[in-house]
Protein backbone atom coordinates (compact mmCIF):
# COMPACT_ATOMS: atom_id res chain seq x y z
CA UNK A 1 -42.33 138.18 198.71
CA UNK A 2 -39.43 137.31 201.53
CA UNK A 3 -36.48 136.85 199.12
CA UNK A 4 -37.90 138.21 195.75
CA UNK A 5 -35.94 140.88 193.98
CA UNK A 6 -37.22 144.34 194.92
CA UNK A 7 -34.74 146.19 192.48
CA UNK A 8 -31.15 145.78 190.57
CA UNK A 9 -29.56 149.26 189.88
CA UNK A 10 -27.05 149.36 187.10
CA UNK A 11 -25.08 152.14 186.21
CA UNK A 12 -24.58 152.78 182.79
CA UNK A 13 -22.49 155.01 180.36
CA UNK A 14 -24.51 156.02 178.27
CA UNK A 15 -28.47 156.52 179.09
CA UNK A 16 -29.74 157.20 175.73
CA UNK A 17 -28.00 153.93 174.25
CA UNK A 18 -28.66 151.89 177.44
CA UNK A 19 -32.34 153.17 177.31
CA UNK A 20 -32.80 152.38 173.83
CA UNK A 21 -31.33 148.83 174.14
CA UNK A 22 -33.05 148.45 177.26
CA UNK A 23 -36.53 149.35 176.66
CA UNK A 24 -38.06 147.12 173.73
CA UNK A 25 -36.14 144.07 175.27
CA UNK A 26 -37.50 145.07 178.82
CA UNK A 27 -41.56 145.79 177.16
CA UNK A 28 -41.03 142.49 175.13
CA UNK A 29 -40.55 140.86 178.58
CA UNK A 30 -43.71 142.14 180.27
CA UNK A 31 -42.07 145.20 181.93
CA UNK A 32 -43.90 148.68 181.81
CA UNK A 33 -41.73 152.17 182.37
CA UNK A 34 -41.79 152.85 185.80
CA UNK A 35 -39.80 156.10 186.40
CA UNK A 36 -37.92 158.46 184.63
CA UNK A 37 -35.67 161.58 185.70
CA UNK A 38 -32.66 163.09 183.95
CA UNK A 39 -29.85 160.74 185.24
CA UNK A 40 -31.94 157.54 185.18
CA UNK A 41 -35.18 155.20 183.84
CA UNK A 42 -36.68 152.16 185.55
CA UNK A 43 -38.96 149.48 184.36
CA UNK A 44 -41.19 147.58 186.12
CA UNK A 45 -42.53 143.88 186.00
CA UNK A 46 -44.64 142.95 189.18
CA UNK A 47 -42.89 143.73 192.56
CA UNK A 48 -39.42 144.38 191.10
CA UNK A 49 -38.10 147.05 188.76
CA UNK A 50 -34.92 147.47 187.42
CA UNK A 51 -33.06 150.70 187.18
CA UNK A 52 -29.94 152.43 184.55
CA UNK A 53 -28.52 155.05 185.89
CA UNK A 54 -26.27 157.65 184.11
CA UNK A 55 -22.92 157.16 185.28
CA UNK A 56 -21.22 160.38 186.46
CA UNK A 57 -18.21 161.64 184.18
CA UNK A 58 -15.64 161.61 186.67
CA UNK A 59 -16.54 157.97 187.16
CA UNK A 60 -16.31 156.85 183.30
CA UNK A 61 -12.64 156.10 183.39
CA UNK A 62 -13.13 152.48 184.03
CA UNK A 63 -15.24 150.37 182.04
CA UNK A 64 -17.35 147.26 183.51
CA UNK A 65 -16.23 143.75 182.26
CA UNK A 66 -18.25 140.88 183.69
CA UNK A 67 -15.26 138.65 184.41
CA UNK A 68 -14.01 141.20 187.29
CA UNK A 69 -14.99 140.88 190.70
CA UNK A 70 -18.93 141.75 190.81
CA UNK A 71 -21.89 140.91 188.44
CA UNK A 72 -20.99 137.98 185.68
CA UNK A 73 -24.45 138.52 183.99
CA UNK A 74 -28.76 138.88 184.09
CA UNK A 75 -30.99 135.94 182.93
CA UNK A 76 -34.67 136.47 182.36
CA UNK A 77 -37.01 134.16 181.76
CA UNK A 78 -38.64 133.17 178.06
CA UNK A 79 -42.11 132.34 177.65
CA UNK A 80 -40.92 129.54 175.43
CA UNK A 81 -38.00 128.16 173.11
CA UNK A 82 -40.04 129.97 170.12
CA UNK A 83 -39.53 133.19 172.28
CA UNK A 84 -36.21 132.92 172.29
CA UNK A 85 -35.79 132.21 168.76
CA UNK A 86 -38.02 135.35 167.80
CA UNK A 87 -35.59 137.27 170.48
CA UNK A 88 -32.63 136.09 168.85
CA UNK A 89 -33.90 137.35 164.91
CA UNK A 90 -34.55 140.49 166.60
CA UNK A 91 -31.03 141.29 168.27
CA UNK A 92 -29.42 139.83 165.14
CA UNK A 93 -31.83 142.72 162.91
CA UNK A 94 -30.65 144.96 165.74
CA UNK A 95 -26.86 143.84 165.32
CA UNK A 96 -26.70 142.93 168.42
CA UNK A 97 -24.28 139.60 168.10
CA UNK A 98 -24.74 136.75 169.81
CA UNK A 99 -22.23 134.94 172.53
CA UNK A 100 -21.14 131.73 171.64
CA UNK A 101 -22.54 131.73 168.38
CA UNK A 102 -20.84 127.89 167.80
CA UNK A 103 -23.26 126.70 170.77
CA UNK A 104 -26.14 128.68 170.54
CA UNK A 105 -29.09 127.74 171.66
CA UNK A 106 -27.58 125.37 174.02
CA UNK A 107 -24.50 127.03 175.17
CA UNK A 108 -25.57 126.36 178.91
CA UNK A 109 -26.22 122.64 178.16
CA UNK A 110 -28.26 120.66 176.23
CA UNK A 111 -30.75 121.14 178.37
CA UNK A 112 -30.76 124.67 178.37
CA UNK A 113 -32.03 126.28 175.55
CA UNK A 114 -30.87 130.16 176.01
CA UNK A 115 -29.39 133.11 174.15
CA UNK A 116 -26.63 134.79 175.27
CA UNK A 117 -25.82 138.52 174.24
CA UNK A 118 -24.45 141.52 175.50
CA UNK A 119 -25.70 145.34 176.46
CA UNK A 120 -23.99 148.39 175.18
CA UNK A 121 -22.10 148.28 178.14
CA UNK A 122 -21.02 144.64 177.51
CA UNK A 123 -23.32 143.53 180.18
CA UNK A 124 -24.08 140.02 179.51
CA UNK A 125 -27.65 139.20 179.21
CA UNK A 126 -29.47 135.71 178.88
CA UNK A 127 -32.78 134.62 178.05
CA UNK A 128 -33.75 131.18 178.81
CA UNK A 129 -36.64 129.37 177.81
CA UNK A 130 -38.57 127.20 180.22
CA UNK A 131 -37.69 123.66 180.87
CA UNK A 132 -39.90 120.91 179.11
């Protein structure tokens, strides 16, 4: 376990939106809530959980963008390039829109077949599907 991922903690805006967003994409994945209190949720998937945390009011005034200093995105992986085509008709039914709709799948390469999207926070999320 040396060098696994015990837990990412993101603070969010909004915990009702992030926790809606969040949780189906999260289950989908193989992750199973893990806690809940009034400022915060975590889900779990083996060792590592990830937590969303209500960001305090005072605290709201600046919003995250992923090309300042600090995290650019999170990339999970698919079970398969047919997952991440069923992913992708989901967040489009969701109206969730897709980055770089031009080179989607393979807007990491031709090699890598991935979607790329963004959390109500305009966190940017990828899932990739395994290499063949």
């Amino acid at each position: 376990m040396i060098g696994h991922i015990h837990h990412i903690e993101l603070y969010v805006s909004d915990l009702e939106r992030s926790k809606a967003f969040w949780q189906w994409l999260l289950e989908d994945l193989g992750y199973h809530l893990y806690q809940q209190w009034p400022e915060g949720i975590s889900f779990k998937l083996d060792a590592s959980y990830i937590v969303f945390v209500q960001t305090e009011e005072h605290f709201l005034d600046v919003t995250y963008h992923r090309r300042r200093t600090g995290l650019n995105h999170i990339a999970f992986h698919a079970r398969s390039k047919s997952h991440v085509d069923q992913m992708t008709g989901k967040l489009r039914a969701a109206d969730v829109p897709i980055l770089y709709e031009d080179l989607h799948p393979f807007a990491g390469g031709n090699e890598h077949y991935a979607v790329y999207f963004e959390d109500p926070d305009r966190i940017k999320v990828e899932l990739v599907a395994p290499s063949e």
